[in-house]
PDB file of N, CA and C in Angstrom:
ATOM      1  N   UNK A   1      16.915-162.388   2.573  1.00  0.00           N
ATOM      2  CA  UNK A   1      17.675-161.659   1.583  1.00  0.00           C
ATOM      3  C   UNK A   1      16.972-161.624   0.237  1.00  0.00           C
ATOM      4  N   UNK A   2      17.357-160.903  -0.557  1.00  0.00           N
ATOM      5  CA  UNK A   2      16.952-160.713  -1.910  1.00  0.00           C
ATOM      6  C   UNK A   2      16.795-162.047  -2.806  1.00  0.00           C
ATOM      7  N   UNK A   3      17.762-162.456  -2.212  1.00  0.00           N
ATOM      8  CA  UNK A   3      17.528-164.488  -2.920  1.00  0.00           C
ATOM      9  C   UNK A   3      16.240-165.179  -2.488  1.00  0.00           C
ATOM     10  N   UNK A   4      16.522-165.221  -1.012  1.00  0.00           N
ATOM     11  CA  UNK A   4      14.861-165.856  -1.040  1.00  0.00           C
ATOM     12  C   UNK A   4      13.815-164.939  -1.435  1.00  0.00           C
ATOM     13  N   UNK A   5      13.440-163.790  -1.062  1.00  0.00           N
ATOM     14  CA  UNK A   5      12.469-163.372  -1.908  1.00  0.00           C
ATOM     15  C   UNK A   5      12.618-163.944  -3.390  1.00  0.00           C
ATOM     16  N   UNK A   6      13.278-163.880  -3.858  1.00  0.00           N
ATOM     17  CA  UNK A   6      12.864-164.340  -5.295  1.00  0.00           C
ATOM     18  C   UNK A   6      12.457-166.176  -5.202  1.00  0.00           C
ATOM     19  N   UNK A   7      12.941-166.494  -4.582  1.00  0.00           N
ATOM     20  CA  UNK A   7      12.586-168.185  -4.613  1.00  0.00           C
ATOM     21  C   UNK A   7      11.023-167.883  -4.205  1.00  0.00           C
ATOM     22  N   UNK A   8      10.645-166.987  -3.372  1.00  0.00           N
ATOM     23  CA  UNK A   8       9.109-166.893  -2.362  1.00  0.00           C
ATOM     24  C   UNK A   8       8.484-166.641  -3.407  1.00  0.00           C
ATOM     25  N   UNK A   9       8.831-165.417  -4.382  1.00  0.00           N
ATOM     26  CA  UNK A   9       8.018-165.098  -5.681  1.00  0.00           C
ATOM     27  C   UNK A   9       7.760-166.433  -6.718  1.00  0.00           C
ATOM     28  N   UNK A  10       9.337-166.911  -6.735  1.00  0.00           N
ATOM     29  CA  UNK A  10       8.823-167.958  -7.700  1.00  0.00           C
ATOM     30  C   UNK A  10       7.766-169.304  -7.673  1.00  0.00           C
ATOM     31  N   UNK A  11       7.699-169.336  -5.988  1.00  0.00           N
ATOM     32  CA  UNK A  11       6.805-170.565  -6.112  1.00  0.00           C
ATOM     33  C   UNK A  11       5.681-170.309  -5.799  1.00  0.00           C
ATOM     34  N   UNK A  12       5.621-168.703  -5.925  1.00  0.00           N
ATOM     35  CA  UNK A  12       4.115-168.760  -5.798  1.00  0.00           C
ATOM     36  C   UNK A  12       3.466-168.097  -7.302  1.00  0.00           C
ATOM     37  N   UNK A  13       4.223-168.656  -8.415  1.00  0.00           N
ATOM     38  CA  UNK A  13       4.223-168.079  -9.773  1.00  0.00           C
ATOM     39  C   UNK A  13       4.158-166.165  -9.876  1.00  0.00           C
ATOM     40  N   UNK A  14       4.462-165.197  -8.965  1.00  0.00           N
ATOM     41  CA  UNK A  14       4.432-163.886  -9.620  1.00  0.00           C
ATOM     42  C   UNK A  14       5.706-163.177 -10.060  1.00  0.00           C
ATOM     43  N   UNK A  15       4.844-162.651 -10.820  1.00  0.00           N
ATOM     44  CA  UNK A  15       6.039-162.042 -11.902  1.00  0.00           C
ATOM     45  C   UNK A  15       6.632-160.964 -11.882  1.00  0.00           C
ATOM     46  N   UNK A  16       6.618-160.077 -11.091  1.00  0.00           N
ATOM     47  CA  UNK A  16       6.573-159.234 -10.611  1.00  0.00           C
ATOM     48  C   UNK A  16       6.634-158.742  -9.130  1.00  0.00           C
ATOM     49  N   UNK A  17       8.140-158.079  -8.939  1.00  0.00           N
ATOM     50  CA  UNK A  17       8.059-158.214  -6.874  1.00  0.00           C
ATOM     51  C   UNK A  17       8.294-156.917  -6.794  1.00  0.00           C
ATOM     52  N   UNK A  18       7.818-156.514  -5.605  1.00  0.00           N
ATOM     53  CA  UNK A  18       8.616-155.063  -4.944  1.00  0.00           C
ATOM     54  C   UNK A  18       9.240-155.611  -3.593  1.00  0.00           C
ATOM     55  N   UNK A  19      10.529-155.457  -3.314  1.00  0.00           N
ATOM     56  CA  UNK A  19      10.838-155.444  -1.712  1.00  0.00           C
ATOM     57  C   UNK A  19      11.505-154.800  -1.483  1.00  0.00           C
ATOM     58  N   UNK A  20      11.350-154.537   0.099  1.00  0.00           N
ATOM     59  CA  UNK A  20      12.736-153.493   0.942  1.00  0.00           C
ATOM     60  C   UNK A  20      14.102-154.105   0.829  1.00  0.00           C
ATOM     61  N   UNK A  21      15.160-153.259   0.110  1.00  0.00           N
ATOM     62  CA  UNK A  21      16.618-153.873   0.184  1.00  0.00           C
ATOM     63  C   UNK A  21      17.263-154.011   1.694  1.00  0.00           C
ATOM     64  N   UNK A  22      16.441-152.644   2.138  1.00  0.00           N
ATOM     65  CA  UNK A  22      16.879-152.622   3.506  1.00  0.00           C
ATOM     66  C   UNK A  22      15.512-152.143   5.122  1.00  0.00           C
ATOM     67  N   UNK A  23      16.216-152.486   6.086  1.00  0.00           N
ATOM     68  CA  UNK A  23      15.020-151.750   6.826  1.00  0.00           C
ATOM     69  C   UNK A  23      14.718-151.027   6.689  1.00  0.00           C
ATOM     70  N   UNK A  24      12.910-150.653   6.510  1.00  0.00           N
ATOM     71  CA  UNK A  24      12.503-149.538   6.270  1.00  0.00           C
ATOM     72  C   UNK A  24      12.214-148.419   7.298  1.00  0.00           C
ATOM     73  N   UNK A  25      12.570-148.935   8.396  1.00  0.00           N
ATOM     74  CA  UNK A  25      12.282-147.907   9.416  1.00  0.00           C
ATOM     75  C   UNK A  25      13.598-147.376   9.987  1.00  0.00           C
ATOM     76  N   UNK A  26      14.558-147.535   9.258  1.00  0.00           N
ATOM     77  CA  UNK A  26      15.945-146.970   9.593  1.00  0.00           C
ATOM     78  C   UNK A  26      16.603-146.823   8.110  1.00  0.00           C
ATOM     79  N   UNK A  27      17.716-145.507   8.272  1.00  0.00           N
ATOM     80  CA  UNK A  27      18.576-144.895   7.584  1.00  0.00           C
ATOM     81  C   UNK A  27      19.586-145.906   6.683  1.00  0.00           C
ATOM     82  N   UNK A  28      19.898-145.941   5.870  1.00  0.00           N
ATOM     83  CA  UNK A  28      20.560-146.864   4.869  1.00  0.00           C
ATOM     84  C   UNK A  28      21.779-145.832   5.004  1.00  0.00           C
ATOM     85  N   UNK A  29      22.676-145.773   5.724  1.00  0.00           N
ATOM     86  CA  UNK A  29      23.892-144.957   5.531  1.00  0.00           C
ATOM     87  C   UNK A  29      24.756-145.688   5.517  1.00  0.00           C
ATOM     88  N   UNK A  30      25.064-147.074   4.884  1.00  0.00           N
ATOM     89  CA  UNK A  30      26.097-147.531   4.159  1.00  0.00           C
ATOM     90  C   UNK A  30      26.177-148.079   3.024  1.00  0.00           C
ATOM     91  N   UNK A  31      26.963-147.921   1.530  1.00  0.00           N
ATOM     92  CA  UNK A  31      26.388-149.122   0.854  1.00  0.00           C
ATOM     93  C   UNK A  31      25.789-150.742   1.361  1.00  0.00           C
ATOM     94  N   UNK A  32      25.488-151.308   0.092  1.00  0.00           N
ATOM     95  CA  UNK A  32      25.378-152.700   0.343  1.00  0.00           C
ATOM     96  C   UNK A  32      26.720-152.989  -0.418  1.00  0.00           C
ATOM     97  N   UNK A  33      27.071-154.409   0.945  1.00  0.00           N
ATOM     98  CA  UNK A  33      28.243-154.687   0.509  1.00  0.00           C
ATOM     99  C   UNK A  33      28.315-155.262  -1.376  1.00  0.00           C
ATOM    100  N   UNK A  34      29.423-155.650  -1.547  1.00  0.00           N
ATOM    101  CA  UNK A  34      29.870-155.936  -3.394  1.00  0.00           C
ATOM    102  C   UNK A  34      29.555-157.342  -2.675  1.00  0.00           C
ATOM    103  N   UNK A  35      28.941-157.577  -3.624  1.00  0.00           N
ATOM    104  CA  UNK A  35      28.383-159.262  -3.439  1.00  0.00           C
ATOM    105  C   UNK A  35      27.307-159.478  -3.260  1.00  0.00           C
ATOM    106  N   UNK A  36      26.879-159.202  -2.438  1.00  0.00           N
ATOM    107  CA  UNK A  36      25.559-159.104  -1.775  1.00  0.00           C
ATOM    108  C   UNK A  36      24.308-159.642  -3.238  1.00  0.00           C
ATOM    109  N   UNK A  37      24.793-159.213  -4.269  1.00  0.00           N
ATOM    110  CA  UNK A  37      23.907-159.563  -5.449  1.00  0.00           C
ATOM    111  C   UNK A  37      24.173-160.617  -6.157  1.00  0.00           C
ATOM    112  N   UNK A  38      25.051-161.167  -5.868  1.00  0.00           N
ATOM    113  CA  UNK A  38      25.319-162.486  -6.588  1.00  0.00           C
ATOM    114  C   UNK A  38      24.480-163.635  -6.555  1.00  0.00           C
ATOM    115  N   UNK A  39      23.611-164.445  -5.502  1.00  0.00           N
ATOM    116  CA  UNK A  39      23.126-165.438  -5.489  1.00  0.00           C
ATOM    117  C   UNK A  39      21.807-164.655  -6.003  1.00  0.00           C
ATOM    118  N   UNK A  40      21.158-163.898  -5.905  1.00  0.00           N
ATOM    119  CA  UNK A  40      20.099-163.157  -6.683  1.00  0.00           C
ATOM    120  C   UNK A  40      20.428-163.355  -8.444  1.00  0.00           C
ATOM    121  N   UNK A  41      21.678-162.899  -8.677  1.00  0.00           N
ATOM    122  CA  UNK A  41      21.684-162.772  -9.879  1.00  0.00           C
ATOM    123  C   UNK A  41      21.490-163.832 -10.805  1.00  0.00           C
ATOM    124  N   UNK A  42      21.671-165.103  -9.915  1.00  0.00           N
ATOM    125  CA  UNK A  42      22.308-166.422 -10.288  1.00  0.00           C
ATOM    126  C   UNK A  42      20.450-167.451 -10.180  1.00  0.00           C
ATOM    127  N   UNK A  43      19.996-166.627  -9.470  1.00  0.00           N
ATOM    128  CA  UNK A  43      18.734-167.008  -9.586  1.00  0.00           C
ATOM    129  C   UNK A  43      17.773-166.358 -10.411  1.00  0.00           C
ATOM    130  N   UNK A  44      18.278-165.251 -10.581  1.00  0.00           N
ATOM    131  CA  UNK A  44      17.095-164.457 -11.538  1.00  0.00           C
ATOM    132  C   UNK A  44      17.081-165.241 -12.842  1.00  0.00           C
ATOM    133  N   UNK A  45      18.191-166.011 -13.155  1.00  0.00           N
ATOM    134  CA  UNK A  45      18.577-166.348 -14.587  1.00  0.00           C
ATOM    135  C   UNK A  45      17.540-167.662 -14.936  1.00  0.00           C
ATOM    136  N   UNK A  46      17.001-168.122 -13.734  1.00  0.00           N
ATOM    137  CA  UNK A  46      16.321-169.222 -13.945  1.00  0.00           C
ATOM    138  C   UNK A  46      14.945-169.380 -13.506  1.00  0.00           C
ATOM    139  N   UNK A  47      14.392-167.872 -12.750  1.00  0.00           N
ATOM    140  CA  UNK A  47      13.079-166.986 -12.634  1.00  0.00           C
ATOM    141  C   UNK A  47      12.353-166.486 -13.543  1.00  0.00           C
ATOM    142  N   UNK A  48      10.869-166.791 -13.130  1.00  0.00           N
ATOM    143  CA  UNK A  48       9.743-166.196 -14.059  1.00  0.00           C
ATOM    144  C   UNK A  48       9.645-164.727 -13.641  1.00  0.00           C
ATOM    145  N   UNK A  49      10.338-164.452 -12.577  1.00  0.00           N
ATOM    146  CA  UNK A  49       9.780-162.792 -12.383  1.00  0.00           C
ATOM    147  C   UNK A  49      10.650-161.547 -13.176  1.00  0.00           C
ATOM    148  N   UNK A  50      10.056-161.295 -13.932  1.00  0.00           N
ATOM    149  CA  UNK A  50      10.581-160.328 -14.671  1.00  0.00           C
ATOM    150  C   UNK A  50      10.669-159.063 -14.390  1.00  0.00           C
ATOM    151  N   UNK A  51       9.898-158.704 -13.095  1.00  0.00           N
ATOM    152  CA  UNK A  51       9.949-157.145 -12.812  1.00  0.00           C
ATOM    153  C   UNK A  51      11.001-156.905 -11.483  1.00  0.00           C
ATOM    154  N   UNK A  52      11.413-156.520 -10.871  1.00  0.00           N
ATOM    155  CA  UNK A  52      11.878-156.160  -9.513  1.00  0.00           C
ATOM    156  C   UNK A  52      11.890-154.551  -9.635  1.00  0.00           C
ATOM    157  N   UNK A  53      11.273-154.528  -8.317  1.00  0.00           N
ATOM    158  CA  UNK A  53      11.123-152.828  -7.550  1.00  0.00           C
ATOM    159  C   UNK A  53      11.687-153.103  -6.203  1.00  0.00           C
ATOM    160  N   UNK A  54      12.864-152.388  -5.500  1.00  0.00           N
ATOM    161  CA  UNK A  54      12.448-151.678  -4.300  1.00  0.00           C
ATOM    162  C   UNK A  54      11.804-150.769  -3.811  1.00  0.00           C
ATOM    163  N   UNK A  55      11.347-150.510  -2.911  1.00  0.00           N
ATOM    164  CA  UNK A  55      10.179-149.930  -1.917  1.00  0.00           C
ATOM    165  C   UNK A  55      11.036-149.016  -1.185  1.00  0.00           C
ATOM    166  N   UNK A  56      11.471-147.784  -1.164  1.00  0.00           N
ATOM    167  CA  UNK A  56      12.186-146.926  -0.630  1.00  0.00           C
ATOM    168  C   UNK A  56      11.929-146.880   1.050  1.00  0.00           C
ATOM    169  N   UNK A  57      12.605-146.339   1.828  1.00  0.00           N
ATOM    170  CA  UNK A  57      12.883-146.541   3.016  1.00  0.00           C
ATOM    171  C   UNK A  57      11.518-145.336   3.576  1.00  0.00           C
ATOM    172  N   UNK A  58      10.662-146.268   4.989  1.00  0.00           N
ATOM    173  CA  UNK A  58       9.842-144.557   4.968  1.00  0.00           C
ATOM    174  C   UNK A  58      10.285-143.536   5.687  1.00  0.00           C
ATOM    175  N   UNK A  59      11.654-143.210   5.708  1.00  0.00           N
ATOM    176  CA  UNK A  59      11.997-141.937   6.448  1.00  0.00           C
ATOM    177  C   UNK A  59      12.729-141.198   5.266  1.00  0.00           C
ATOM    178  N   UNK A  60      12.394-141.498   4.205  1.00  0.00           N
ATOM    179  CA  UNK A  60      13.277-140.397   2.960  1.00  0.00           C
ATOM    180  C   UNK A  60      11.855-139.489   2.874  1.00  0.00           C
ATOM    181  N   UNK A  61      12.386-138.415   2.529  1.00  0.00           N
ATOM    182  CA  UNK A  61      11.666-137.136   2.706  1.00  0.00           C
ATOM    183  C   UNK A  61      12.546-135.858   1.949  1.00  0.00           C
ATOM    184  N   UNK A  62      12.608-135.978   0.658  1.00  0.00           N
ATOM    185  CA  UNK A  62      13.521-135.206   0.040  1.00  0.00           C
ATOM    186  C   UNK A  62      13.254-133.561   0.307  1.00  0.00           C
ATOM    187  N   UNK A  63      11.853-133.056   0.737  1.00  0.00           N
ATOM    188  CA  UNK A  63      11.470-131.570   0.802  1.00  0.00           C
ATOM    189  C   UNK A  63      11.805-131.101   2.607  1.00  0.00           C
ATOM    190  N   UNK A  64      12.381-132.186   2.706  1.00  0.00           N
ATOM    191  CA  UNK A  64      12.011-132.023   4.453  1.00  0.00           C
ATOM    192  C   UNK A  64      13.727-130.790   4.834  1.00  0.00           C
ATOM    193  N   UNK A  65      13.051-129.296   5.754  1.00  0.00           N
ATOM    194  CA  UNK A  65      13.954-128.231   5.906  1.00  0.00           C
ATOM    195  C   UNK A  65      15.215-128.895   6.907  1.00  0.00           C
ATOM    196  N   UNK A  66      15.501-130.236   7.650  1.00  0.00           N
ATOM    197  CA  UNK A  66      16.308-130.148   8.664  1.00  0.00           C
ATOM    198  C   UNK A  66      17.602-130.915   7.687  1.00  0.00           C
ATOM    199  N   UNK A  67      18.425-130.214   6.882  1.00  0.00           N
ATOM    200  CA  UNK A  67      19.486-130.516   6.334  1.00  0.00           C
ATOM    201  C   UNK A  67      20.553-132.105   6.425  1.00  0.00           C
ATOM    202  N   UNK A  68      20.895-132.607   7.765  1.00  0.00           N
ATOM    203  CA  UNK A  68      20.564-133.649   8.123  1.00  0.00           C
ATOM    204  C   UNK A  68      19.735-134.901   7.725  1.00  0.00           C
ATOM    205  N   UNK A  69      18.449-134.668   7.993  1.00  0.00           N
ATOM    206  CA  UNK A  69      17.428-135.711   7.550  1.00  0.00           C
ATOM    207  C   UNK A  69      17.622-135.884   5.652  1.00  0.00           C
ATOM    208  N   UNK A  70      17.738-134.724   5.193  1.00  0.00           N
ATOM    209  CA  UNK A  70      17.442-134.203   3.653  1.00  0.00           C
ATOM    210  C   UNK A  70      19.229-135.245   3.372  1.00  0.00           C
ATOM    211  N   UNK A  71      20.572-135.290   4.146  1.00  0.00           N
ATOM    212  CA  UNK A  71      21.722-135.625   3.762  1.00  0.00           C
ATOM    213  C   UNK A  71      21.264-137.425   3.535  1.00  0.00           C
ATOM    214  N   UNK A  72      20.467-137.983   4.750  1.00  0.00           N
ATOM    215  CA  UNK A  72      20.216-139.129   4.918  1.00  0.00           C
ATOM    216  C   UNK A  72      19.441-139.787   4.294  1.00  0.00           C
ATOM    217  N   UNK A  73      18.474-138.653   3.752  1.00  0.00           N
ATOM    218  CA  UNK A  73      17.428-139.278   3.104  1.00  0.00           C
ATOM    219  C   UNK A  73      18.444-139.481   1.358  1.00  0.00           C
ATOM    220  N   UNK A  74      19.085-138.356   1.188  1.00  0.00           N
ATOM    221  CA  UNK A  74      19.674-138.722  -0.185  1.00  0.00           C
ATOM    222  C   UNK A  74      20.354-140.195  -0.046  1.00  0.00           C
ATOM    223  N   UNK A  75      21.436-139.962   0.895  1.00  0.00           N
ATOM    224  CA  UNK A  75      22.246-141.041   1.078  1.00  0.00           C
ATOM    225  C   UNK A  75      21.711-142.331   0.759  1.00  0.00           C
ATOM    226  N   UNK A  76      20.752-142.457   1.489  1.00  0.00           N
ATOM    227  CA  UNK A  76      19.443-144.044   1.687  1.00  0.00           C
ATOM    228  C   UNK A  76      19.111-144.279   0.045  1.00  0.00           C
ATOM    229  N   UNK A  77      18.715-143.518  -0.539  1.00  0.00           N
ATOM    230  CA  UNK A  77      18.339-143.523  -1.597  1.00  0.00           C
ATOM    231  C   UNK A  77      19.226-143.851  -2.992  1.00  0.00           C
ATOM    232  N   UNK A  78      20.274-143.103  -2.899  1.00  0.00           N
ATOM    233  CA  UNK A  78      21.807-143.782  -3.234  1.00  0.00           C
ATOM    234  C   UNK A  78      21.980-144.963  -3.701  1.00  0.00           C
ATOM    235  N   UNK A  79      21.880-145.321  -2.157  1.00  0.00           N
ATOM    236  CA  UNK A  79      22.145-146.853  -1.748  1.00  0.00           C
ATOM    237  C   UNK A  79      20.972-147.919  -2.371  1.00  0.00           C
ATOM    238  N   UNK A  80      20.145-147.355  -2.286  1.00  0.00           N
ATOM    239  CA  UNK A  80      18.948-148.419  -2.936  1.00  0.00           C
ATOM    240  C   UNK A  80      18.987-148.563  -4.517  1.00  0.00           C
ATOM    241  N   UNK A  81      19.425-147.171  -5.034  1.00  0.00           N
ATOM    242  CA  UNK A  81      18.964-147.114  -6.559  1.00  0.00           C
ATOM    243  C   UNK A  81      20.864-147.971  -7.427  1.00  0.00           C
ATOM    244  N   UNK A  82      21.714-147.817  -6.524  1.00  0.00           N
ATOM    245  CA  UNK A  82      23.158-148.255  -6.511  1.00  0.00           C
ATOM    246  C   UNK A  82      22.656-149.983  -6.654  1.00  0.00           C
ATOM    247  N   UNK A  83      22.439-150.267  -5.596  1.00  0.00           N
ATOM    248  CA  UNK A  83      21.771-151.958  -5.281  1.00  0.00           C
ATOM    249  C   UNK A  83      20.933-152.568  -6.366  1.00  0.00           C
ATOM    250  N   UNK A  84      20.068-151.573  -7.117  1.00  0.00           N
ATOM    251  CA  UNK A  84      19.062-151.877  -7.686  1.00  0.00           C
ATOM    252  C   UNK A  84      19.779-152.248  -9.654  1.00  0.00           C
ATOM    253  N   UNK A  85      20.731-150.791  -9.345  1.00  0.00           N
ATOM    254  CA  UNK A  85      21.396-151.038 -10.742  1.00  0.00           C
ATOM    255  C   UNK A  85      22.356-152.506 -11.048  1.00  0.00           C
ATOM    256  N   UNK A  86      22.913-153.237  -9.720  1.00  0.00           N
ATOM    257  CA  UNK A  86      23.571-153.921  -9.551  1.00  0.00           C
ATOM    258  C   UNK A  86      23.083-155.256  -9.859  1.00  0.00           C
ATOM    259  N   UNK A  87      21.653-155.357  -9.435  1.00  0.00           N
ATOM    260  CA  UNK A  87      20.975-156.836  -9.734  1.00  0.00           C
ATOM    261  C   UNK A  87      19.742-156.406 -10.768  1.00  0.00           C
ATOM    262  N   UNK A  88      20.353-155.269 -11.273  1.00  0.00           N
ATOM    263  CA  UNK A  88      19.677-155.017 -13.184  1.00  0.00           C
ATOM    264  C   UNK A  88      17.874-155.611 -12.826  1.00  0.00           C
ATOM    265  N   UNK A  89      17.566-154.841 -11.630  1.00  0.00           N
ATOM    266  CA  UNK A  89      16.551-154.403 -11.403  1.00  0.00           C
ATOM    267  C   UNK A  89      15.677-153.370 -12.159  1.00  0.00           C
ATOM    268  N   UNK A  90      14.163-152.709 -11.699  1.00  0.00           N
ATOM    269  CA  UNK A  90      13.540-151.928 -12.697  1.00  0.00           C
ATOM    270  C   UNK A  90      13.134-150.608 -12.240  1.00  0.00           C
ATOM    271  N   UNK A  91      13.474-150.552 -10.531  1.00  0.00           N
ATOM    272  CA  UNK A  91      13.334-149.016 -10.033  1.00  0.00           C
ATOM    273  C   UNK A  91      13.358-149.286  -8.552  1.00  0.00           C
ATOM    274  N   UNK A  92      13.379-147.881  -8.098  1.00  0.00           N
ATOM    275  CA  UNK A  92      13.413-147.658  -6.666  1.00  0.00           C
ATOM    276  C   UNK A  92      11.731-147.114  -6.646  1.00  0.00           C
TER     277      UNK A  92
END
């Protein structure tokens, strides 16, 4: 989870992480649950890493014609940049 990554960052001193919130080889079509950011948050407070990025999912494809893929790919994306605002992260 997002907690240990940050413990993994911290003991290996970087300051700066990017990770997947979610699998990247599948569709993010639900939020992340309310909570889900709490033990992150509770650790960031006492972390040297000052940056956090997620790494977008690789099936978003915003130009892509099959309407469908284009609904999912928004959706996924949503969900990541939603997650990201939540643990006052720095981008998708």
């Amino acid at each position: 989870g997002l907690g240990e990554a940050l413990k993994r960052a911290d003991s290996l001193g970087i300051t700066a992480m990017q990770v997947h919130a979610s699998a990247p080889q599948a569709w993010n079509r639900q939020p992340f649950k309310c909570g889900c950011e709490d033990v992150f948050l509770e650790l960031r407070e006492k972390s040297n890493v000052g940056a956090v990025f997620f790494h977008g999912i690789y099936l978003i494809n915003l130009a892509t014609p099959d309407p469908e893929k284009q609904h999912l790919a928004k959706l996924s994306l949503i969900h990541s940049l939603d997650l990201m605002h939540r643990i006052r992260g720095d981008g998708v």
